[in-house]
Protein backbone atom coordinates (compact mmCIF):
# COMPACT_ATOMS: atom_id res chain seq x y z
CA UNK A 1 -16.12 -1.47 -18.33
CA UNK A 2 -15.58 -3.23 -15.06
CA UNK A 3 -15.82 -1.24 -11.86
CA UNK A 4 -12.71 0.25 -10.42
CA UNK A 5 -11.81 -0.87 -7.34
CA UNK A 6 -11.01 2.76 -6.21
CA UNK A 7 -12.90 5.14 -7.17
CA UNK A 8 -12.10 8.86 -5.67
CA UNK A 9 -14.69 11.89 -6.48
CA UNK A 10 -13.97 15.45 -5.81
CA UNK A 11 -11.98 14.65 -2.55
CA UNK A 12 -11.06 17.55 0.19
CA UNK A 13 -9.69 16.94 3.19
CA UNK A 14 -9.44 20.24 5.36
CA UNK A 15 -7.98 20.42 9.29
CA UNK A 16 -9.41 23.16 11.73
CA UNK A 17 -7.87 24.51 14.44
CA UNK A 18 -9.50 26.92 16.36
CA UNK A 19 -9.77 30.00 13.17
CA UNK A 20 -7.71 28.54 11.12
CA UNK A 21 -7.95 26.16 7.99
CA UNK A 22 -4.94 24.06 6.45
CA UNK A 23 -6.53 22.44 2.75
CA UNK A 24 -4.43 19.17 2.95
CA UNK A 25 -6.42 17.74 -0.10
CA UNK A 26 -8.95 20.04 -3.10
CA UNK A 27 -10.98 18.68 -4.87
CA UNK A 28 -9.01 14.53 -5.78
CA UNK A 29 -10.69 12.88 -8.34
CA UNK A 30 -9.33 9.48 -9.90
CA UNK A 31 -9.51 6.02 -10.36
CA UNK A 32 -7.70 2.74 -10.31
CA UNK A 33 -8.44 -1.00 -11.66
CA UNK A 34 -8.06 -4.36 -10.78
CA UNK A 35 -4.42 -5.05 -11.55
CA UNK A 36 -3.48 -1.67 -11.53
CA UNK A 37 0.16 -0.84 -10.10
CA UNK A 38 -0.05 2.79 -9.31
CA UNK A 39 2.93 4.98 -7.71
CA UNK A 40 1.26 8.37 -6.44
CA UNK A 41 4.28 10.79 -5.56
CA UNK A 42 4.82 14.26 -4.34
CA UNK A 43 7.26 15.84 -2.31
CA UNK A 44 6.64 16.68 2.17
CA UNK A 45 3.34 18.56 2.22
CA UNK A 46 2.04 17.77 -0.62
CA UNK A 47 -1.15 15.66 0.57
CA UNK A 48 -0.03 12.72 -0.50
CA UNK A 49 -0.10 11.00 3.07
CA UNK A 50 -3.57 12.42 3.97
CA UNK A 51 -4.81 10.95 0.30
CA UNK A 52 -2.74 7.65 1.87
CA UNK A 53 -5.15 8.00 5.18
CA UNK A 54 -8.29 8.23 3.27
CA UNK A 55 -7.01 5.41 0.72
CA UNK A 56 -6.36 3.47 4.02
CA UNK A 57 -9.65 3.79 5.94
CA UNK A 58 -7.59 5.30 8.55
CA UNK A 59 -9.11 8.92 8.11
CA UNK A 60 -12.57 10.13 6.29
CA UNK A 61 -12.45 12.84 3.49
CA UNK A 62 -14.19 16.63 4.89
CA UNK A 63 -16.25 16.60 0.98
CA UNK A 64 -16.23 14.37 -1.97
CA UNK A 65 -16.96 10.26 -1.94
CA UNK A 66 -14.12 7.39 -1.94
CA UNK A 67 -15.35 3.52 -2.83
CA UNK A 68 -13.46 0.67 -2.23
CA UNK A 69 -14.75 -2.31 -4.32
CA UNK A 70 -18.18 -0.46 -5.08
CA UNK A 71 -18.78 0.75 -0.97
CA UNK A 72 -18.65 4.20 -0.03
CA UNK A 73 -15.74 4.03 2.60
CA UNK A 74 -16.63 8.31 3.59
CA UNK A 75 -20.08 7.47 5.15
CA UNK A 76 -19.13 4.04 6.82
CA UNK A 77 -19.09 3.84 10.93
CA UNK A 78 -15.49 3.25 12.97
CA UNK A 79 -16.32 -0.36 12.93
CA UNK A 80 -17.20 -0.70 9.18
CA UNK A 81 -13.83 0.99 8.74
CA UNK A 82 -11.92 -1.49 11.15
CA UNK A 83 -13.72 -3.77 9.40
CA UNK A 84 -12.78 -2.61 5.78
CA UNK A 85 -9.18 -2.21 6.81
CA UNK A 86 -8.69 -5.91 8.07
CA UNK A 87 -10.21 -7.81 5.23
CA UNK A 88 -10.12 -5.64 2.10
CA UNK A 89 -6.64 -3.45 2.51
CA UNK A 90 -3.23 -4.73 2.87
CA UNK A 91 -0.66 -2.16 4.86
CA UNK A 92 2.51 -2.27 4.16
CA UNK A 93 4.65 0.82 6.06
CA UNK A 94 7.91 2.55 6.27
CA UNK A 95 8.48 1.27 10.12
CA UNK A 96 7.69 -2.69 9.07
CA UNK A 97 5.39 -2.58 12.60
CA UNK A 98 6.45 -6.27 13.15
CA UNK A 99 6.58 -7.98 16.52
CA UNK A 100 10.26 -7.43 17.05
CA UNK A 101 10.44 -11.06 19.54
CA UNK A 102 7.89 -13.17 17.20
CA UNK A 103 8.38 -15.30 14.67
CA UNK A 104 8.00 -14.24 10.80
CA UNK A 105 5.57 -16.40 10.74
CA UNK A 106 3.45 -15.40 13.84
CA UNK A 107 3.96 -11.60 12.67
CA UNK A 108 2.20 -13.14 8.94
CA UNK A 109 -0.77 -15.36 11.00
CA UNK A 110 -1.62 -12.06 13.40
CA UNK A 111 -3.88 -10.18 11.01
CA UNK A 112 -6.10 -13.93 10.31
CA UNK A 113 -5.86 -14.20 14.17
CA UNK A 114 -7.60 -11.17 14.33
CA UNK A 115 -10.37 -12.11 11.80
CA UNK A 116 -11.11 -15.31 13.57
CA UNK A 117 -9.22 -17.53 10.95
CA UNK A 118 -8.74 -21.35 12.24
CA UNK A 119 -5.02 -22.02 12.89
CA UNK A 120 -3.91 -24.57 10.20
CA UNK A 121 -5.24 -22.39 7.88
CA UNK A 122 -3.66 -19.51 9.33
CA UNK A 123 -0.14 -21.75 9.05
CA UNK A 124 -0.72 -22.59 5.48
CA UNK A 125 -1.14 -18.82 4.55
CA UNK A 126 1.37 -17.36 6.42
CA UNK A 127 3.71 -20.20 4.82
CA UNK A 128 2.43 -19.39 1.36
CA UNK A 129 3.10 -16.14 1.24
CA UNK A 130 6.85 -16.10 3.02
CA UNK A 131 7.75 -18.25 0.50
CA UNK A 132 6.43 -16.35 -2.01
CA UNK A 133 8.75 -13.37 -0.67
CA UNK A 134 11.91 -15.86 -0.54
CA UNK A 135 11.27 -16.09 3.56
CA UNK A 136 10.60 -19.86 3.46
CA UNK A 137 13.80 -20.74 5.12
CA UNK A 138 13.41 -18.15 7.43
CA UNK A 139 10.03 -18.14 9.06
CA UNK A 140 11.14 -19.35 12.35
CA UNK A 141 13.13 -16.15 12.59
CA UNK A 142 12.38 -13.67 14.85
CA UNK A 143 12.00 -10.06 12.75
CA UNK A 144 14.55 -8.78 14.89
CA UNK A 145 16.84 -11.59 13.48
CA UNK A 146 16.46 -10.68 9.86
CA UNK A 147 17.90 -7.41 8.00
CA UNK A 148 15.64 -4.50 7.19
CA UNK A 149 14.89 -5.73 3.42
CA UNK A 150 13.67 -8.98 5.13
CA UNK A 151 11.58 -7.17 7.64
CA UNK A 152 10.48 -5.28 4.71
CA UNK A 153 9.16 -8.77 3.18
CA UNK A 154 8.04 -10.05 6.19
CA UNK A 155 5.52 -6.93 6.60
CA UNK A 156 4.69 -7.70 2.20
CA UNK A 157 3.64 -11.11 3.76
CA UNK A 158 1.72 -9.94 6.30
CA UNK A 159 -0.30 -7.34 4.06
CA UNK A 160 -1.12 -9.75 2.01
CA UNK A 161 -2.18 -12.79 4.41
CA UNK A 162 -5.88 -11.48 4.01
CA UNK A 163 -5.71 -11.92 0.19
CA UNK A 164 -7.15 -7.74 0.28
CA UNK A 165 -8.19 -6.31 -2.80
CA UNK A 166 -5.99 -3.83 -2.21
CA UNK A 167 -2.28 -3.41 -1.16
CA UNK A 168 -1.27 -0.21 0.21
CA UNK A 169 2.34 0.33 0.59
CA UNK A 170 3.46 3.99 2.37
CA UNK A 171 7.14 4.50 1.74
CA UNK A 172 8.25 0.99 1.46
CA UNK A 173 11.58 1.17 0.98
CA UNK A 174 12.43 4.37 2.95
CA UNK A 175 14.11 2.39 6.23
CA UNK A 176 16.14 0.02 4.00
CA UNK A 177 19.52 0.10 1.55
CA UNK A 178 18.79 0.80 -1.87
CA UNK A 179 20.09 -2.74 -2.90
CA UNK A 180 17.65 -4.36 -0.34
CA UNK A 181 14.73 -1.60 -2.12
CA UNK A 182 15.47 -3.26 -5.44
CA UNK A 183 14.61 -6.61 -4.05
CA UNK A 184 11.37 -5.22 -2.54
CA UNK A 185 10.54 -3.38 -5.90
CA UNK A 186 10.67 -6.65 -7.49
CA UNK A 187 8.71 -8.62 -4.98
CA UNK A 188 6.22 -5.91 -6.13
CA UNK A 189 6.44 -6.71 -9.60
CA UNK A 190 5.85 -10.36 -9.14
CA UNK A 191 2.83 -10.12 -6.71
CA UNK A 192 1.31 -7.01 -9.97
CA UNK A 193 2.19 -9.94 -12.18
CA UNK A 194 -0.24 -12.22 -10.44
CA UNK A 195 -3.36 -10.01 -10.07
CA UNK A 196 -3.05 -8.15 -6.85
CA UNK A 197 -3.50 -4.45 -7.26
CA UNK A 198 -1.06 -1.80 -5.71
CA UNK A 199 -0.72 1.35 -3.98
CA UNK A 200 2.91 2.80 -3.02
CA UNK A 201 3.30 6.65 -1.71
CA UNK A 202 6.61 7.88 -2.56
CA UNK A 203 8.37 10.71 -2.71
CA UNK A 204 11.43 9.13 -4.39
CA UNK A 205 11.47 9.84 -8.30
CA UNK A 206 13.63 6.15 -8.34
CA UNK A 207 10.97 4.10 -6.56
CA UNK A 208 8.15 5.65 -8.29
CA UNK A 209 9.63 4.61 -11.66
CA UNK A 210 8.57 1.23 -10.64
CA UNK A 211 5.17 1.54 -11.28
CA UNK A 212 3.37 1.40 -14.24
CA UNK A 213 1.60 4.30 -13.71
CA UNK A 214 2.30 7.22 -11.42
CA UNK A 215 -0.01 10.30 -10.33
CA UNK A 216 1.93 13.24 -9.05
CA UNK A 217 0.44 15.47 -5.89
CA UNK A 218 1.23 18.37 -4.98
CA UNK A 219 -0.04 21.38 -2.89
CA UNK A 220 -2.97 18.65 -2.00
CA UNK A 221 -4.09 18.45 -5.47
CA UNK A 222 -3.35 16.07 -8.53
CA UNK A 223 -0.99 17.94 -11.00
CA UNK A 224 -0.45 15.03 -13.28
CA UNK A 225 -1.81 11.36 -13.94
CA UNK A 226 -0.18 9.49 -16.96
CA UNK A 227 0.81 5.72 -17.36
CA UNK A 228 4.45 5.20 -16.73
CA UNK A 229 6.83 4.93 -19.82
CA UNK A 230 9.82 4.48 -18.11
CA UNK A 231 9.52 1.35 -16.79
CA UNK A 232 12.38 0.17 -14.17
CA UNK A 233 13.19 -3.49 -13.54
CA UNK A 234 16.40 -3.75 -11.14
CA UNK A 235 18.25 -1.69 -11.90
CA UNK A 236 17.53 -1.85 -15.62
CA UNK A 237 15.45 0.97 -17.59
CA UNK A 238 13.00 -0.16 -20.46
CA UNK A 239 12.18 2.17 -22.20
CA UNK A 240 8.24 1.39 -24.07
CA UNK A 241 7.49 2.86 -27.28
CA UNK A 242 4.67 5.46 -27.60
């Protein structure tokens, strides 16, 4: 069996304040594949945005062990975590975080700026992958030029400029139309199609049913993990046999 690219043991995650103890996360324990497109879901509180923290290198579990692509992400140092988060996740989040007076296509190079990547080939990729969200004709467009679904692709871009291992998408769709969602949920399909593996928190029953497989949080602790039968594409439901 090949390695998972996430693997998540026995994950807590509790905050102290002073006497008191809030459990955001007990005792997590899954995994996810290469080519995997995974909705994990739960209502406000559940612990689904800590999990997305920890899944994100942005915050480090209180017990258990999380690896990303075979390294042990709890135990690494602030830089190996910068590190990690540059060149092995792609973020894509709820606000878009774009440059609102640069280009889409400076707001795709940044990231590769940051890693040191020479220009042309910063150019090449950024172009690549607008065009592979149907920005091509677009790109000189400032973000705060295009409409919130094309932010939303500008940021898909951008997350996946460093060709990560892993893209991890927080509440895509929850600043744009539902018609504009749809067109993001099927930019998702097409970049599962070609290999890269996904990561959406949602708390929207609609969005999750895009997935092909969807783990449901709640009260910080996994209440149900099952590949998706329901499968949604546009606003079509297909329906897969048991």
């Amino acid at each position: 069996m090949p390695e998972p690219i996430i693997a998540v043991s026995h994950l807590s995650k509790i905050y102290s304040s002073g006497e008191n103890e809030t459990v955001a996360l007990s005792d997590v324990s899954f995994s996810i594949n290469k080519g995997e497109y995974v909705a994990i879901m739960g209502p406000s509180g559940s612990g689904k945005s800590t999990l997305m923290h920890i899944l994100g290198a942005l915050d480090t579990p209180t017990k258990g062990t999380y690896s990303l692509g075979g390294h042990n992400v709890e135990s690494m140092t602030d830089d190996q975590l910068a590190e990690i988060r540059n060149k092995q996740i792609g973020f894509i989040f709820q606000a878009f975080n774009l440059l609102p007076r640069t280009s889409a296509l400076k707001n795709v190079m940044l990231p590769m700026r940051y890693a040191g990547i020479p220009e042309h080939e910063r150019v090449e990729r950024a172009e690549k992958f607008l065009e592979m969200v149907g920005l091509g004709h677009r790109m000189d467009h400032t973000s705060n030029q295009l409409s919130g679904g094309q932010q939303q692709r500008v940021a898909i871009a951008r997350g996946l400029a460093m060709n990560p291992s892993l893209l991890l998408a927080d509440e895509p769709t929850g600043n744009i139309a539902s018609a504009q969602a749809e067109e993001v949920m099927k930019i998702f399909q097409d970049i599962n199609d070609q290999g890269h593996t996904i990561v959406m928190i949602t708390h929207e029953p609609d969005i999750a049913q895009h997935a092909k497989r969807i783990i449901m949080i709640r009260d910080g602790k996994i209440i149900s993990d099952k590949p998706n039968k329901q499968k949604r594409v546009g606003n079509i439901e297909i329906h897969k046999e048991t």
